[in-house]
PDB file of N, CA and C in Angstrom:
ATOM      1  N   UNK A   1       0.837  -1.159   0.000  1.00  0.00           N
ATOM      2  CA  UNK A   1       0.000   0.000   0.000  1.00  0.00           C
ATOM      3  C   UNK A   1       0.892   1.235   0.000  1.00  0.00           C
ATOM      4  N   UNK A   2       0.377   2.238  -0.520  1.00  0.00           N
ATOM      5  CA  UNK A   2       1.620   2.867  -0.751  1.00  0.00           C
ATOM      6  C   UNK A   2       0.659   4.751  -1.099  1.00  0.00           C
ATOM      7  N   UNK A   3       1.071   5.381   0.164  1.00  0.00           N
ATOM      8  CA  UNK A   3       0.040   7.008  -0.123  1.00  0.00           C
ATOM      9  C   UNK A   3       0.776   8.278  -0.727  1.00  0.00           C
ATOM     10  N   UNK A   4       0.278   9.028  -1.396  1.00  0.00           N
ATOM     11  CA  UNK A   4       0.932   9.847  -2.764  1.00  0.00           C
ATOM     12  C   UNK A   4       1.094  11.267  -1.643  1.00  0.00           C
ATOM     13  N   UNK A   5       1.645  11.663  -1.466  1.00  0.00           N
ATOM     14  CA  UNK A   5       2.150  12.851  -0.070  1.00  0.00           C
ATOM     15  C   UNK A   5       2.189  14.769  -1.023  1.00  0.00           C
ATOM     16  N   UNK A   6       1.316  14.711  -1.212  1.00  0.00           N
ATOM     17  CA  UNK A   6       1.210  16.279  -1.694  1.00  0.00           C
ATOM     18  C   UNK A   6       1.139  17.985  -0.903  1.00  0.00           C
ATOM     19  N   UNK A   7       1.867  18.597  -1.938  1.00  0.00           N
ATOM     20  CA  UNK A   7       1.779  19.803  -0.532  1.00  0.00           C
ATOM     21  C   UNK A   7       3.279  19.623  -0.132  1.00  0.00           C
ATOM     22  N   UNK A   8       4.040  18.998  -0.424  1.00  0.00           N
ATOM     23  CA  UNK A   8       5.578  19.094   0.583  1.00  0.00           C
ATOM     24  C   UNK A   8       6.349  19.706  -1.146  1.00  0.00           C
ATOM     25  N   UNK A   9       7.445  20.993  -0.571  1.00  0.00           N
ATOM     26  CA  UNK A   9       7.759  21.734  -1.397  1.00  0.00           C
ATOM     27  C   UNK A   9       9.478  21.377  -1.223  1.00  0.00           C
ATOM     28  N   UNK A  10      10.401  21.097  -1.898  1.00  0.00           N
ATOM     29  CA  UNK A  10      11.586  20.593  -1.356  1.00  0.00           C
ATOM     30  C   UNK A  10      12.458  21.996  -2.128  1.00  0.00           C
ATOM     31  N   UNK A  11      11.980  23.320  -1.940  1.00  0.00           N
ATOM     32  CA  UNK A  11      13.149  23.806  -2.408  1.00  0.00           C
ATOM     33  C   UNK A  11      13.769  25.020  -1.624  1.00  0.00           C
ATOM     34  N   UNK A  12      13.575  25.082   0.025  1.00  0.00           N
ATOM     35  CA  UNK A  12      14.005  25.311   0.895  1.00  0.00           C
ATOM     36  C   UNK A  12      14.214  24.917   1.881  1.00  0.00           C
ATOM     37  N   UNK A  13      15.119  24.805   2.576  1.00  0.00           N
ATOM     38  CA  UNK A  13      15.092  23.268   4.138  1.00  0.00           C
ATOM     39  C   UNK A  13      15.875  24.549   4.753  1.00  0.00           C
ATOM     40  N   UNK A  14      15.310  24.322   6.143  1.00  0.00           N
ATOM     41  CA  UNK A  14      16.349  25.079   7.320  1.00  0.00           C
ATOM     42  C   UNK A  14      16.973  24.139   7.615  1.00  0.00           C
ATOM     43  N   UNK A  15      18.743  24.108   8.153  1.00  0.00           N
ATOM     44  CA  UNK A  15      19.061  23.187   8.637  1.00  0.00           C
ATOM     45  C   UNK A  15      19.830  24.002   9.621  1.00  0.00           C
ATOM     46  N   UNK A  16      20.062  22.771  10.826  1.00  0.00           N
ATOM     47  CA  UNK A  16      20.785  23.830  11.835  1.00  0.00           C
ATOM     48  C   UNK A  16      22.266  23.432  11.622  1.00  0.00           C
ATOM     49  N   UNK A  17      22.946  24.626  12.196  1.00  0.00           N
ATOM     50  CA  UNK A  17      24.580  24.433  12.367  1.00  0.00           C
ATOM     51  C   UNK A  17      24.998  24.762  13.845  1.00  0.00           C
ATOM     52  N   UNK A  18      26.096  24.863  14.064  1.00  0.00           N
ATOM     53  CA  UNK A  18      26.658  24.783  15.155  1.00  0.00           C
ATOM     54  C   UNK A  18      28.084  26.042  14.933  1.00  0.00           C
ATOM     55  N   UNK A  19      27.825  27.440  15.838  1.00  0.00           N
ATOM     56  CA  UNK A  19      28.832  27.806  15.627  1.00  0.00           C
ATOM     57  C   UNK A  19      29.190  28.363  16.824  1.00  0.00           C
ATOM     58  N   UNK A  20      30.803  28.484  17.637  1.00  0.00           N
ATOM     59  CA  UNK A  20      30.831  28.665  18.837  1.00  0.00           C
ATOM     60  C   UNK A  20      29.940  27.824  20.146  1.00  0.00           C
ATOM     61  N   UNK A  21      29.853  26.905  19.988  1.00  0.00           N
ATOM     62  CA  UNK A  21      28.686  25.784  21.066  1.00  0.00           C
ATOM     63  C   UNK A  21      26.919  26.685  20.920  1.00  0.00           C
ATOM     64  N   UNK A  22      26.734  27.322  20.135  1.00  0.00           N
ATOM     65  CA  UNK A  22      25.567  27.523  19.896  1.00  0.00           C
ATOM     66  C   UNK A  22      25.335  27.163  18.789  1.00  0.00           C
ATOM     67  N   UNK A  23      24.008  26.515  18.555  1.00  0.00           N
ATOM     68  CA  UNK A  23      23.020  25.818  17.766  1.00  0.00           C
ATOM     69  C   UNK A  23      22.254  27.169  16.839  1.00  0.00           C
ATOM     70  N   UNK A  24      22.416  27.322  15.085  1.00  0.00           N
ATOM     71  CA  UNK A  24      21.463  28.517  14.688  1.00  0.00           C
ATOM     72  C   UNK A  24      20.721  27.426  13.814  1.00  0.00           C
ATOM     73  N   UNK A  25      19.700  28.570  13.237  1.00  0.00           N
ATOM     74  CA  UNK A  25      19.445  27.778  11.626  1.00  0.00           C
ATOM     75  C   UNK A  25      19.557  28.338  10.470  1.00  0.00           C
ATOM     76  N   UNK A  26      19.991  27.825   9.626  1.00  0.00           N
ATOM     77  CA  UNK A  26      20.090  28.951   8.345  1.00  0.00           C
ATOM     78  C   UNK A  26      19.650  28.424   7.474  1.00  0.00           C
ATOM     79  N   UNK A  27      19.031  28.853   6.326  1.00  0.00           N
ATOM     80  CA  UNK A  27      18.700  29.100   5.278  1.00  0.00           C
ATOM     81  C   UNK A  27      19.471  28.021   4.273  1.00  0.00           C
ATOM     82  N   UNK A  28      18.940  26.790   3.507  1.00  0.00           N
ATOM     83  CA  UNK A  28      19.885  26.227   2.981  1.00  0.00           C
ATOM     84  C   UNK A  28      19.504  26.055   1.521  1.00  0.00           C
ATOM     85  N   UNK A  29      20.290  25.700   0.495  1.00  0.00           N
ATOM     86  CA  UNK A  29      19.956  24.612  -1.358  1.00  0.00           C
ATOM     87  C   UNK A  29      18.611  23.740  -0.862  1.00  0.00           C
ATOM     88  N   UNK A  30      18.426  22.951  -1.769  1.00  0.00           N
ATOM     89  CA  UNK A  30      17.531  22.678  -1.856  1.00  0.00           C
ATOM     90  C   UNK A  30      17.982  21.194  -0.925  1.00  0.00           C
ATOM     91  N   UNK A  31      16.997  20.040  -0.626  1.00  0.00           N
ATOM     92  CA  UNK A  31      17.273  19.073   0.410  1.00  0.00           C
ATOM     93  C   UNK A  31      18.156  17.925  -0.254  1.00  0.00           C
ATOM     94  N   UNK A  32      18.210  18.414  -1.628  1.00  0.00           N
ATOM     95  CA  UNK A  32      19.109  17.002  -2.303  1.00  0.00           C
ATOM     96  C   UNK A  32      20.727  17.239  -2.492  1.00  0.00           C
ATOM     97  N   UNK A  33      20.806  18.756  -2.594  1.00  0.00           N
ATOM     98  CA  UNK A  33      22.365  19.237  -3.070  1.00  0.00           C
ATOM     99  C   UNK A  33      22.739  20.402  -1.603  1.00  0.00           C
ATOM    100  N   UNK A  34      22.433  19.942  -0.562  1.00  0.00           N
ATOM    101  CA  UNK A  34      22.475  20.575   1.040  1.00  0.00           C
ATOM    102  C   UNK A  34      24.058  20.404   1.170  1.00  0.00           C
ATOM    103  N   UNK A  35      24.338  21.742   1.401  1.00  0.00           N
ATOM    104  CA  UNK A  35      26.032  21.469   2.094  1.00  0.00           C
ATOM    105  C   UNK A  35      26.098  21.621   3.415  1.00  0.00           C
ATOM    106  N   UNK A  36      26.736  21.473   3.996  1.00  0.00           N
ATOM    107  CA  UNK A  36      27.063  21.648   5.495  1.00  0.00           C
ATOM    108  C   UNK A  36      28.884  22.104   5.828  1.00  0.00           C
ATOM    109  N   UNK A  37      28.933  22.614   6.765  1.00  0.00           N
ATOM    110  CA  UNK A  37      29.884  23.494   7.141  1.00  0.00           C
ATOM    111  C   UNK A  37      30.235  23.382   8.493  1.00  0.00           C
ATOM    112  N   UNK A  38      31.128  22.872   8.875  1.00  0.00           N
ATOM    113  CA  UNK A  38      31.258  22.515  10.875  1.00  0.00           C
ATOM    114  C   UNK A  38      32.472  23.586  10.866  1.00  0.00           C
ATOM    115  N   UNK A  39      32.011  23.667  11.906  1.00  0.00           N
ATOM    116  CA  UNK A  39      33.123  24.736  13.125  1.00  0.00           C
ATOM    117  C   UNK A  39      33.547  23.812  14.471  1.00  0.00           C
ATOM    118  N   UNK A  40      34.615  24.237  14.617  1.00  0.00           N
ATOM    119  CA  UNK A  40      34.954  23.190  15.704  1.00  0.00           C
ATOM    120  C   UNK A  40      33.986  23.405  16.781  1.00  0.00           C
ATOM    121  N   UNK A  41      33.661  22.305  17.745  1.00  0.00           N
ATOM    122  CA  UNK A  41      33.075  22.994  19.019  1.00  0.00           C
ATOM    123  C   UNK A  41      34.295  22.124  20.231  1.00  0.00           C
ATOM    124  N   UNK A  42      33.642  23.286  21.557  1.00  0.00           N
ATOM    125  CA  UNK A  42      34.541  22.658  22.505  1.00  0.00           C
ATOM    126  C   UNK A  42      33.598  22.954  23.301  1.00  0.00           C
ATOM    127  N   UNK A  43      34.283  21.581  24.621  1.00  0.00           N
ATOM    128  CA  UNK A  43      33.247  21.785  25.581  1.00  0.00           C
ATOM    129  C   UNK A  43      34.155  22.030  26.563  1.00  0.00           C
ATOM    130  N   UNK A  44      33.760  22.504  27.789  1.00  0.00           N
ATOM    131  CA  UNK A  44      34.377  23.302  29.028  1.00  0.00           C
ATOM    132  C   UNK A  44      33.652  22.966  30.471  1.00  0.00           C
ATOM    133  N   UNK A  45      34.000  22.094  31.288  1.00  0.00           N
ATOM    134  CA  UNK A  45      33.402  21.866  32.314  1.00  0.00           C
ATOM    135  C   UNK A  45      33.368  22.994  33.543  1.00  0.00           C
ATOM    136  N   UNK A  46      31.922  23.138  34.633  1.00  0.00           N
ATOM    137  CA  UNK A  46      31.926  24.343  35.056  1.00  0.00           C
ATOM    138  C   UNK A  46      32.551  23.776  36.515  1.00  0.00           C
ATOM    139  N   UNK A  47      33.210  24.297  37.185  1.00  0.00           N
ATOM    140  CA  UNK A  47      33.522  23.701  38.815  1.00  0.00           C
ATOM    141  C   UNK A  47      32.460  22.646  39.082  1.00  0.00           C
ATOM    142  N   UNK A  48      31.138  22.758  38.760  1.00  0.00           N
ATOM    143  CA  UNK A  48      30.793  21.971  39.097  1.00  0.00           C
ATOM    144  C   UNK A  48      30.200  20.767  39.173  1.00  0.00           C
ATOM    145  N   UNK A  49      30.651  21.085  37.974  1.00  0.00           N
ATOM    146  CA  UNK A  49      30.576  19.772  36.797  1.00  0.00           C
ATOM    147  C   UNK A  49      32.030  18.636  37.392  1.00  0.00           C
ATOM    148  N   UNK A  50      33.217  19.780  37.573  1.00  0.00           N
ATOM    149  CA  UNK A  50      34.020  19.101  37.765  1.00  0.00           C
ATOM    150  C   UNK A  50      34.259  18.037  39.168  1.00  0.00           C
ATOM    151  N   UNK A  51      33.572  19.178  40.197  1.00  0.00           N
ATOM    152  CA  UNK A  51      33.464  18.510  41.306  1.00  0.00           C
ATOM    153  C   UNK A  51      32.197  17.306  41.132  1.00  0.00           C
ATOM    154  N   UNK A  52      31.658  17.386  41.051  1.00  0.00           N
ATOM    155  CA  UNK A  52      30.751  16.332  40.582  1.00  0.00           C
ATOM    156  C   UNK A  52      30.871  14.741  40.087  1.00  0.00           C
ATOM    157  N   UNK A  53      32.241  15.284  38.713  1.00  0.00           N
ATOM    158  CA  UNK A  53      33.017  14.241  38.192  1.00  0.00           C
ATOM    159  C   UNK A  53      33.948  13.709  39.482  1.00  0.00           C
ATOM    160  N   UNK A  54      34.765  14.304  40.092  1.00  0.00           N
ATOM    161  CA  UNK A  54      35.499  13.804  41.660  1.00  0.00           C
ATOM    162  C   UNK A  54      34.656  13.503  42.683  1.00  0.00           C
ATOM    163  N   UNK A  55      33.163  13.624  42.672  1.00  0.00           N
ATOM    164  CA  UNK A  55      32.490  13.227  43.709  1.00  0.00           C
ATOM    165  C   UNK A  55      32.022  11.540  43.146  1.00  0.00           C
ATOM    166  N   UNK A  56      31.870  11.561  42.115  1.00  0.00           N
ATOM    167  CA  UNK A  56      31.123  10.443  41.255  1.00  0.00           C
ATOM    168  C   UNK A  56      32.284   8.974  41.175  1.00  0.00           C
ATOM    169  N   UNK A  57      33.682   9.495  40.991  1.00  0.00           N
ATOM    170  CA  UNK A  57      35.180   8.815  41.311  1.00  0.00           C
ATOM    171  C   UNK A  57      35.260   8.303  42.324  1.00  0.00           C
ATOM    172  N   UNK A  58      34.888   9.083  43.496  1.00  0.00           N
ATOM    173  CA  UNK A  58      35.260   8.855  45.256  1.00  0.00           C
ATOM    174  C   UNK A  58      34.170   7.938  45.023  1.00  0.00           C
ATOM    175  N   UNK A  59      32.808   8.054  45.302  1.00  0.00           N
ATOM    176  CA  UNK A  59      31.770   7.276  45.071  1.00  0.00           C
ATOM    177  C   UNK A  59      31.616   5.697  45.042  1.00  0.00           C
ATOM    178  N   UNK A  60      32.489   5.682  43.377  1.00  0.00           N
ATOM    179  CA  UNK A  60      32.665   4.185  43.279  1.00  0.00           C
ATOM    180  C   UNK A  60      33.575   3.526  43.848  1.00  0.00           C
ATOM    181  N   UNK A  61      34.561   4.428  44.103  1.00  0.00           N
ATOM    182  CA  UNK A  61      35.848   3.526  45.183  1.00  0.00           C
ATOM    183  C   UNK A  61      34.859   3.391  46.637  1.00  0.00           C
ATOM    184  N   UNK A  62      33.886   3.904  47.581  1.00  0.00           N
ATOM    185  CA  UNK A  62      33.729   4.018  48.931  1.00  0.00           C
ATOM    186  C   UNK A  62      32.445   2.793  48.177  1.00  0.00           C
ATOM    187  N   UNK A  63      31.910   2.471  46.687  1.00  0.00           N
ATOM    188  CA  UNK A  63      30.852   1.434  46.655  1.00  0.00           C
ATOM    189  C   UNK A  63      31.724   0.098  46.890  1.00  0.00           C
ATOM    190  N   UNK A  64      32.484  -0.236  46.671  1.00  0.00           N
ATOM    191  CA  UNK A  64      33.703  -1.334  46.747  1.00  0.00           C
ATOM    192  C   UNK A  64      33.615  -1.484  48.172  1.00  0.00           C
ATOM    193  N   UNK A  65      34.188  -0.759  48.526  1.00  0.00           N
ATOM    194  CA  UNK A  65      34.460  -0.824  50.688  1.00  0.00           C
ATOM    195  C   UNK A  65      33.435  -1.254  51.044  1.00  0.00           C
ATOM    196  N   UNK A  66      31.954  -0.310  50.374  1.00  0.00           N
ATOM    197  CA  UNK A  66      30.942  -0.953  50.999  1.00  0.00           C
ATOM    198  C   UNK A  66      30.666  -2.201  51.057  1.00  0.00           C
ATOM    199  N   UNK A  67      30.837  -2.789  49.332  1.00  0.00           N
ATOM    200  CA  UNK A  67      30.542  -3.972  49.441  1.00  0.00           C
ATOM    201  C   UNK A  67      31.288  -4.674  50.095  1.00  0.00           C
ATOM    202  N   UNK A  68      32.492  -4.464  50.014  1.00  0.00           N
ATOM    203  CA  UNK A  68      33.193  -5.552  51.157  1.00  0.00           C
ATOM    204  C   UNK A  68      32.850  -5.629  52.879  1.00  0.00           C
ATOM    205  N   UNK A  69      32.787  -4.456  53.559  1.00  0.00           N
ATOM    206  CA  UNK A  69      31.979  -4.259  54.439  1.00  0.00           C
ATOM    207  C   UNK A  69      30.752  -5.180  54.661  1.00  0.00           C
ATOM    208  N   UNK A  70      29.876  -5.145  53.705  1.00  0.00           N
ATOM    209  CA  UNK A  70      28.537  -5.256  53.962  1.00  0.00           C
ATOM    210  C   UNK A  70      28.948  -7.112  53.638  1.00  0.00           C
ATOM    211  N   UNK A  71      29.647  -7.979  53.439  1.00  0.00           N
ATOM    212  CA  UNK A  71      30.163  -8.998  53.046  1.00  0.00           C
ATOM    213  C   UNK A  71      30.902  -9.636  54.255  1.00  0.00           C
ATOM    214  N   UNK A  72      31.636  -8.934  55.064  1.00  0.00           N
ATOM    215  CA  UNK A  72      32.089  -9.396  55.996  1.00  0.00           C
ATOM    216  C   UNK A  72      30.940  -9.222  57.681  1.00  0.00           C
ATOM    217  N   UNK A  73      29.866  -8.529  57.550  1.00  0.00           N
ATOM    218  CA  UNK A  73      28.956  -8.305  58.201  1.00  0.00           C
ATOM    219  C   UNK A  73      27.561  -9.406  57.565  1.00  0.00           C
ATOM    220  N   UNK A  74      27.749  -9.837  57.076  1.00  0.00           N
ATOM    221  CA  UNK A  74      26.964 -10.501  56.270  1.00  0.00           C
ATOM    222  C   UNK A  74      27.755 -12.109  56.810  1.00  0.00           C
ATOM    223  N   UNK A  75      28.848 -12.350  56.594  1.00  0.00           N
ATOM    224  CA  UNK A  75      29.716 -13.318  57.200  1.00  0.00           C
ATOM    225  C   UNK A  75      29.461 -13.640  58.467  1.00  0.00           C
ATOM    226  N   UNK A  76      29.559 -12.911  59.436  1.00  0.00           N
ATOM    227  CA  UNK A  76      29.553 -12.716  61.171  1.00  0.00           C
ATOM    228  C   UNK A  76      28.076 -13.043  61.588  1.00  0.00           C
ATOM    229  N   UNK A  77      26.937 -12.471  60.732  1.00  0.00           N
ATOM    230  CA  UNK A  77      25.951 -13.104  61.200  1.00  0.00           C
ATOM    231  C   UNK A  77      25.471 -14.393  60.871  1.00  0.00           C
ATOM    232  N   UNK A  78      25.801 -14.686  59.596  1.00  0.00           N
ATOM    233  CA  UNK A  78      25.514 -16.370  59.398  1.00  0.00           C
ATOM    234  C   UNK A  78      26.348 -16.991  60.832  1.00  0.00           C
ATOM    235  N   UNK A  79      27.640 -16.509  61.308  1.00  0.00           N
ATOM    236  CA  UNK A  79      28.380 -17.674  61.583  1.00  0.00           C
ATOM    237  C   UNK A  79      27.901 -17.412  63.260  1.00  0.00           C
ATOM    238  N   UNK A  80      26.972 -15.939  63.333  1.00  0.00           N
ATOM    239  CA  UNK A  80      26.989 -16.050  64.541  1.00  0.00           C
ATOM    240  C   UNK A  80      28.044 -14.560  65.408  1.00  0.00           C
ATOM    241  N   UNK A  81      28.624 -14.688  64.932  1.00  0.00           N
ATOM    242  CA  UNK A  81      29.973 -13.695  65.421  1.00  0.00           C
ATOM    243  C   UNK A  81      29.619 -12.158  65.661  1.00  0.00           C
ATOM    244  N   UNK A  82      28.589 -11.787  64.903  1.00  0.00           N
ATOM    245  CA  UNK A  82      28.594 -10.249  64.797  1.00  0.00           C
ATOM    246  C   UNK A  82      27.413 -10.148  66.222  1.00  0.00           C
ATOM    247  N   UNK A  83      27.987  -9.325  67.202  1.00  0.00           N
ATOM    248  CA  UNK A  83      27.342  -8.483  67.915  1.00  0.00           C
ATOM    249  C   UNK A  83      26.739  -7.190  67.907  1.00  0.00           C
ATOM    250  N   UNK A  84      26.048  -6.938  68.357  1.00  0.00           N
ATOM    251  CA  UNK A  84      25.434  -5.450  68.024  1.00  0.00           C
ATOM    252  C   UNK A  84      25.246  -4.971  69.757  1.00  0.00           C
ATOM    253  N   UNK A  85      26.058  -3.715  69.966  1.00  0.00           N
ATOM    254  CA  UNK A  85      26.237  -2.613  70.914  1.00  0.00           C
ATOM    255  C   UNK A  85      25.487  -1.982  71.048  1.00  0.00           C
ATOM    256  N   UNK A  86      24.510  -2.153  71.714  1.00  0.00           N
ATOM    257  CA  UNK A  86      22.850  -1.254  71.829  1.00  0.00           C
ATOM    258  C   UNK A  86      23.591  -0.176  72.363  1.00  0.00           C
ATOM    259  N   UNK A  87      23.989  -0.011  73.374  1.00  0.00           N
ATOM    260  CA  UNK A  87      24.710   1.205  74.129  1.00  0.00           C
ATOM    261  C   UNK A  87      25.487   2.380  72.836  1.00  0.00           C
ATOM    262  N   UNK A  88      25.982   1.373  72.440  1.00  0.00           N
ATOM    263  CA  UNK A  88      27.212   2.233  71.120  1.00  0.00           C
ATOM    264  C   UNK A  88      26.341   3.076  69.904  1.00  0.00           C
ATOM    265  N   UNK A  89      24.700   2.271  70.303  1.00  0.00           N
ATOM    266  CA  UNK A  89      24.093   2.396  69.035  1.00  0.00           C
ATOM    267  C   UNK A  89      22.985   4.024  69.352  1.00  0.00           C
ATOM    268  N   UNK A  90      22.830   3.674  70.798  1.00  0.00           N
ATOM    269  CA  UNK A  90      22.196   4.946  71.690  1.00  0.00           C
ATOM    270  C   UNK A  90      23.270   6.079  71.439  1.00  0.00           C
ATOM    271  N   UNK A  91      24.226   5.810  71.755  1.00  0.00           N
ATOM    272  CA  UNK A  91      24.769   6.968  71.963  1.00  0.00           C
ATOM    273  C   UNK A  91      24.627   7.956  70.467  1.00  0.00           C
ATOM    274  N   UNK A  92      25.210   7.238  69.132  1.00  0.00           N
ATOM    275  CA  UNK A  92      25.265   7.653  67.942  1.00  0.00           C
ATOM    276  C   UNK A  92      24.265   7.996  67.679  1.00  0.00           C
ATOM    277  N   UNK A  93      22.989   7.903  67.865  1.00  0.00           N
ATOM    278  CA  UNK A  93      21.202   7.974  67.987  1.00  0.00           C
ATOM    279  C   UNK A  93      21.496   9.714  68.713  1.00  0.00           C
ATOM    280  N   UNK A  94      21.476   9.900  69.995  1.00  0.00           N
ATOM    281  CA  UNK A  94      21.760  11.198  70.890  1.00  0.00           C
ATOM    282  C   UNK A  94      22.616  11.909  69.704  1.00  0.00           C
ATOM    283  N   UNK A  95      23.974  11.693  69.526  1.00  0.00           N
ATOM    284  CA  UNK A  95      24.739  12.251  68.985  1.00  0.00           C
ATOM    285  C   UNK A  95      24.385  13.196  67.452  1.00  0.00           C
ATOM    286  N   UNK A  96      23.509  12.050  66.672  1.00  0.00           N
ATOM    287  CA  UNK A  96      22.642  12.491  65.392  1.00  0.00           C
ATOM    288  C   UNK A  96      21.998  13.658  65.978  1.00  0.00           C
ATOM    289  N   UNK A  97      20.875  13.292  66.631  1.00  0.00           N
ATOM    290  CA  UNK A  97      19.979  14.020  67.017  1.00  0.00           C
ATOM    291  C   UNK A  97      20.102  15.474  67.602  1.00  0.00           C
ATOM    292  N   UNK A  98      21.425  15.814  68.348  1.00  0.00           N
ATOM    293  CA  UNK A  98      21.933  16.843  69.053  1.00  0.00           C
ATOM    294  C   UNK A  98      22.296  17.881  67.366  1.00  0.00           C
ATOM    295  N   UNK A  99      23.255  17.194  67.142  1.00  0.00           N
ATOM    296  CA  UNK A  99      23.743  18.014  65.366  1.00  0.00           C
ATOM    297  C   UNK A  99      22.373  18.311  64.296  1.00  0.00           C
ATOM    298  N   UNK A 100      21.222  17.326  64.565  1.00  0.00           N
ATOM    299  CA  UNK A 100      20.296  18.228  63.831  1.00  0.00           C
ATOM    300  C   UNK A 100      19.336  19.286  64.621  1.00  0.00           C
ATOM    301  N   UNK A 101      19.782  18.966  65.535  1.00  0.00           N
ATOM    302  CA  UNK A 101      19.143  20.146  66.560  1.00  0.00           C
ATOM    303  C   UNK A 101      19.465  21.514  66.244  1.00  0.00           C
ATOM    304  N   UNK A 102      20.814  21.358  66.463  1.00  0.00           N
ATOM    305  CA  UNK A 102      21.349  22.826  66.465  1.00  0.00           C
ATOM    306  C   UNK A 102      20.804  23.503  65.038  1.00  0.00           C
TER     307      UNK A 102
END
């Protein structure tokens, strides 16, 4: 099946370019003999982009620890071994709670 598409005019196309990291459109030939023209672009990260990238680094190294962490705590209770410090656990509880106080 196959529909006959009338009404489409092919002898102006906007196309966009890229000049200085901004996007325009200009005016182009027709859509079969279209030239194009690049300008270099560059990209430039902002502080906080950058910090972001060093937060995202640290990240996956402290996901590692975790998992090993959470592996050797995971170990101790199958075998029995891991205790839990209600006292140790109060105190850090107070301690939270005081710092969101202020």
């Amino acid at each position: 099946m196959t529909d006959k598409i009338t009404g489409v005019s092919r002898q102006v196309t906007q196309q966009p370019t890229r000049t200085g990291g901004r996007e325009s459109v200009s005016q182009g030939a027709s859509a079969g003999n279209a030239t194009h023209s690049r300008a270099s672009d560059s990209v430039s990260l902002t502080r906080s982009a950058e910090q972001m990238q060093r937060l995202l680094v640290t990240a996956e190294g402290n996901e590692a620890a975790e998992t090993s962490r959470v592996e050797q705590i995971r170990l101790a209770l199958e075998s029995g071994d891991y205790r839990i410090d209600a006292q140790d656990i109060a105190e850090r509880l107070l301690s939270l709670d005081r710092q969101m106080g202020d």
